[in-house]
N, C-alpha and C. Protein backbone atom coordinates (compact mmCIF):
# COMPACT_ATOMS: atom_id res chain seq x y z
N UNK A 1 47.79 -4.94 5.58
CA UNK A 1 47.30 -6.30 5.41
C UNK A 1 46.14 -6.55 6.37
N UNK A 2 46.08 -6.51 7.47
CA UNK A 2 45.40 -6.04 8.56
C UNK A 2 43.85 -5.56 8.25
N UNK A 3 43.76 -4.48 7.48
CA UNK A 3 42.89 -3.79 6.79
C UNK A 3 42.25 -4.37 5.80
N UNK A 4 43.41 -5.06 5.20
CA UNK A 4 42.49 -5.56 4.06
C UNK A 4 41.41 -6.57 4.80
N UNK A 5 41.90 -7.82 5.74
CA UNK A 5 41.20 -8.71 6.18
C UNK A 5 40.00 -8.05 6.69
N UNK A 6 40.33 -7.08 7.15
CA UNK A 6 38.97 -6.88 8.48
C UNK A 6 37.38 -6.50 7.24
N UNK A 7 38.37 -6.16 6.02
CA UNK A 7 37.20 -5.62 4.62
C UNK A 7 36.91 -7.07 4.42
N UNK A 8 37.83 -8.11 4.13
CA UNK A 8 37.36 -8.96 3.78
C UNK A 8 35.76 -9.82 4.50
N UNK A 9 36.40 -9.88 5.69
CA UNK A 9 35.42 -10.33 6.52
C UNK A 9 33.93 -9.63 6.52
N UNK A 10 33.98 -7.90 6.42
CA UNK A 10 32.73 -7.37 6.54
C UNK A 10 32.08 -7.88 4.99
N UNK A 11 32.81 -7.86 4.46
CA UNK A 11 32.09 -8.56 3.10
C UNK A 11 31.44 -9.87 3.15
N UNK A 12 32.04 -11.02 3.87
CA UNK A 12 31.79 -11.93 4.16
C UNK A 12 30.66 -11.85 5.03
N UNK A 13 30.50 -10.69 5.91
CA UNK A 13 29.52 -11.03 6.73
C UNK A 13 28.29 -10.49 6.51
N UNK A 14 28.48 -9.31 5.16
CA UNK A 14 27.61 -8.82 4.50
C UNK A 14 26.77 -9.58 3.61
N UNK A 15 27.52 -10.61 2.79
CA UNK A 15 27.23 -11.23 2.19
C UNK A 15 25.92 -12.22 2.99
N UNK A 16 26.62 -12.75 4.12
CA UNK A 16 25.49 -13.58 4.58
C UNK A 16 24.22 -13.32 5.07
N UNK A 17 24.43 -12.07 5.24
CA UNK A 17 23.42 -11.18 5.71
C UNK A 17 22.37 -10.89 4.46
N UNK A 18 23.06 -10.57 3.45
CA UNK A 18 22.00 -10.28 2.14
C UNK A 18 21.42 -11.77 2.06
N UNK A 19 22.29 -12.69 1.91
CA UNK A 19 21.39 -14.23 1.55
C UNK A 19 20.44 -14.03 2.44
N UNK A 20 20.61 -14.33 3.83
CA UNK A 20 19.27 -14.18 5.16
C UNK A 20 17.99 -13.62 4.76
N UNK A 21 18.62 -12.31 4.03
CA UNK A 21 17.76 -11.59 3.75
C UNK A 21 16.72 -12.01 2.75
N UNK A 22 17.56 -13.00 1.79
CA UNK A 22 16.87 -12.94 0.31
C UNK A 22 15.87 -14.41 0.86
N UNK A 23 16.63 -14.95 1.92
CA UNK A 23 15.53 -16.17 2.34
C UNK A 23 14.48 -15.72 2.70
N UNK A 24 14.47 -14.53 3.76
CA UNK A 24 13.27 -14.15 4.36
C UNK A 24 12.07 -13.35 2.97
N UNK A 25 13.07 -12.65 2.54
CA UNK A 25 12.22 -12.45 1.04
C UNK A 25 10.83 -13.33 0.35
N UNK A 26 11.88 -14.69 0.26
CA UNK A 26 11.33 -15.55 -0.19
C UNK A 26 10.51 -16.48 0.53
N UNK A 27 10.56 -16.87 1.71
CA UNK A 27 9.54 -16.59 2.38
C UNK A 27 8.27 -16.01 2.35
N UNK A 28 8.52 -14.96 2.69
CA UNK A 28 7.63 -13.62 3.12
C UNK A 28 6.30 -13.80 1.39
N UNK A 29 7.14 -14.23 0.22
CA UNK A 29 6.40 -14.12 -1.49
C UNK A 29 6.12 -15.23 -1.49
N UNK A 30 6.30 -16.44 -0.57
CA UNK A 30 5.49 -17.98 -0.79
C UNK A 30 4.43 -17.63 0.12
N UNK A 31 4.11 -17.17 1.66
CA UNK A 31 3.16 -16.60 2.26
C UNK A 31 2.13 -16.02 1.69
N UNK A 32 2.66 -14.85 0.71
CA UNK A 32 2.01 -13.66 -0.16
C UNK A 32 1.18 -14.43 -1.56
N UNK A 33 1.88 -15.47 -2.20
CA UNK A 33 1.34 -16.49 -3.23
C UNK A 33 0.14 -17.22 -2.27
N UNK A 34 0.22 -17.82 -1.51
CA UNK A 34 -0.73 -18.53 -0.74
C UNK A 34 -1.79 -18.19 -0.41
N UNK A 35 -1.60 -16.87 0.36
CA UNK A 35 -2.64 -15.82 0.37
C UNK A 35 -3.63 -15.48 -0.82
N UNK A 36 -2.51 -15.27 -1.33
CA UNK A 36 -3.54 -14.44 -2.70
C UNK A 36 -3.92 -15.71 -4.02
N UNK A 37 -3.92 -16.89 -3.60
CA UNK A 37 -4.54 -18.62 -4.10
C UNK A 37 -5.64 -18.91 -3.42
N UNK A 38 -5.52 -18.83 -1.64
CA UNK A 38 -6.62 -18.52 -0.97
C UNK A 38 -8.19 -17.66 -1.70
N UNK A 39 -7.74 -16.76 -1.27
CA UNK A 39 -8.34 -15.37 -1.47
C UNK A 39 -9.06 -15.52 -2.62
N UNK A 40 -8.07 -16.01 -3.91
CA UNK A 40 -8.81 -16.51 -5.23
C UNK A 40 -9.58 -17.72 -4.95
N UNK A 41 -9.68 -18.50 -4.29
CA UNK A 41 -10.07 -19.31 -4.19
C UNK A 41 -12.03 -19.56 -3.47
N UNK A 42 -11.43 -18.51 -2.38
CA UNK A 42 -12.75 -17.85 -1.64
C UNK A 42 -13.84 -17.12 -2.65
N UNK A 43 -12.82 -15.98 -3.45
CA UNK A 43 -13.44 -15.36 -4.38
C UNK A 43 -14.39 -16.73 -5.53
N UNK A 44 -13.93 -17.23 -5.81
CA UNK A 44 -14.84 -18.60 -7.00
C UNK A 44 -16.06 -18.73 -6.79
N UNK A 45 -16.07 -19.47 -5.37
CA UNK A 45 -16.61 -20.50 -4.20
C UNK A 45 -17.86 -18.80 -3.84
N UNK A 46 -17.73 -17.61 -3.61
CA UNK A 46 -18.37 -17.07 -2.90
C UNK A 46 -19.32 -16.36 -4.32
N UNK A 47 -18.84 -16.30 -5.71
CA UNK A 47 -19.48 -15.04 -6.36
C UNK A 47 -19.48 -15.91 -7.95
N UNK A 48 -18.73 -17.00 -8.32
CA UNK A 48 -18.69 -17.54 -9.15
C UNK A 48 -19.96 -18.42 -10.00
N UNK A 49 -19.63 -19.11 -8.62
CA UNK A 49 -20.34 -20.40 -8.58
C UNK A 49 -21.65 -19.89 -8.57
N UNK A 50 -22.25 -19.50 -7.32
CA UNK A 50 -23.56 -18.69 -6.91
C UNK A 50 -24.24 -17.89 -8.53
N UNK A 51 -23.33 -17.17 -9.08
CA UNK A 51 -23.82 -16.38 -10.12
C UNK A 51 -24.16 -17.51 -11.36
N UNK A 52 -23.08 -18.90 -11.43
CA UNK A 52 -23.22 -20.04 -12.18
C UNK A 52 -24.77 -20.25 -12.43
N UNK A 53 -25.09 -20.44 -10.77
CA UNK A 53 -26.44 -21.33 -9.98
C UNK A 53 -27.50 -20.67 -10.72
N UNK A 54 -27.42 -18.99 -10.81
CA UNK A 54 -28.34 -17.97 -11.31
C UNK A 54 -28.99 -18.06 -12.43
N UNK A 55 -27.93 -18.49 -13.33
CA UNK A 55 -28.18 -19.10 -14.85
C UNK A 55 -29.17 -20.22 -15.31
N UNK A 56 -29.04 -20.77 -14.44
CA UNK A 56 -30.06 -22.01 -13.81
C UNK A 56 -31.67 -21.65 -13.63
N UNK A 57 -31.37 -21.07 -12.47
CA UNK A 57 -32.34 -20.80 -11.63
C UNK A 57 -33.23 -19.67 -11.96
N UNK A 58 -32.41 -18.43 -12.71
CA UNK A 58 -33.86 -17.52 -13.60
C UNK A 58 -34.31 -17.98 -14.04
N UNK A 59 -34.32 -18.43 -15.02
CA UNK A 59 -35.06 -19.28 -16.37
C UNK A 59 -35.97 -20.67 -15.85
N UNK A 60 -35.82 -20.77 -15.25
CA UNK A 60 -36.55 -21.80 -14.06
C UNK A 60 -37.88 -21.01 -13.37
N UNK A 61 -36.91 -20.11 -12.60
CA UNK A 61 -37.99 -18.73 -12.33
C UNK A 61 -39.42 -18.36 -12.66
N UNK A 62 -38.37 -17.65 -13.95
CA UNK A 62 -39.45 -16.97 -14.94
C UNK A 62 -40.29 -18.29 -15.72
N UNK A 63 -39.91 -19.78 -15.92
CA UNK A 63 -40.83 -20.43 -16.58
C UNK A 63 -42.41 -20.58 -15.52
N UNK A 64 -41.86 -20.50 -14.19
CA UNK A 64 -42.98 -21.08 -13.51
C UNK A 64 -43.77 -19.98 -13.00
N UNK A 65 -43.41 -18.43 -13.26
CA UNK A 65 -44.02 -17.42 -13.05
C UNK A 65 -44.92 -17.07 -14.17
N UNK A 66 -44.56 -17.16 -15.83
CA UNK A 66 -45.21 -17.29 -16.90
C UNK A 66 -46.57 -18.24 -16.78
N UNK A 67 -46.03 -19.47 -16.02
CA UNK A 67 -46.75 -20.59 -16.80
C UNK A 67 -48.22 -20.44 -15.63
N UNK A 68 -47.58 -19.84 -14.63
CA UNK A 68 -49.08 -19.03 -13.21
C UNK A 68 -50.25 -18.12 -13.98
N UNK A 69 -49.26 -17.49 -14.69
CA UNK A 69 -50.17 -15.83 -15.16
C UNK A 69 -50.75 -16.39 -16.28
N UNK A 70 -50.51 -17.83 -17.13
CA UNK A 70 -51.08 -17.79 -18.14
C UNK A 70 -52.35 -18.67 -17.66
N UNK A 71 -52.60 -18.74 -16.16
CA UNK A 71 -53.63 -19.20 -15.76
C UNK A 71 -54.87 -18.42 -15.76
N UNK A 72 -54.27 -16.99 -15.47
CA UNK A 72 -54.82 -15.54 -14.67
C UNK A 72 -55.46 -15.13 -16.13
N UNK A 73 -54.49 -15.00 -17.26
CA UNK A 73 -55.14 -14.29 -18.28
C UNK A 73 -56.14 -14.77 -18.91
């Protein structure tokens, strides 16, 4: 009887130990989500947008580089 308890308990204490665990888990994958929302976020803002601006701004470019040379020719 003895035996059985002392199993019981390591179970019990195993048990709480895996939950601990599964908190820190979860943890550790809300950190890892955040990060990598960040990161996406940086990524937009640094290569997105800028390349957006580009779309713009060639064609803008090239009108006022055309409209020079058709002075020249």
């Amino acid at each position: 009887m003895l035996h059985y308890m002392s199993m019981n308990e390591e179970t019990n204490n195993s048990g709480m130990s895996i939950e601990e665990k599964i908190d820190a888990i979860y943890v550790s994958v809300e950190k890892t989500r955040k990060y990598f929302l960040i990161v996406m976020w940086v990524t937009l803002g640094a290569f997105v947008l800028p390349a957006i601006g580009l779309l713009f701004a060639i064609p803008a470019f090239i009108n006022t580089y055309t409209t020079s040379l058709n002075g020249l020719l």
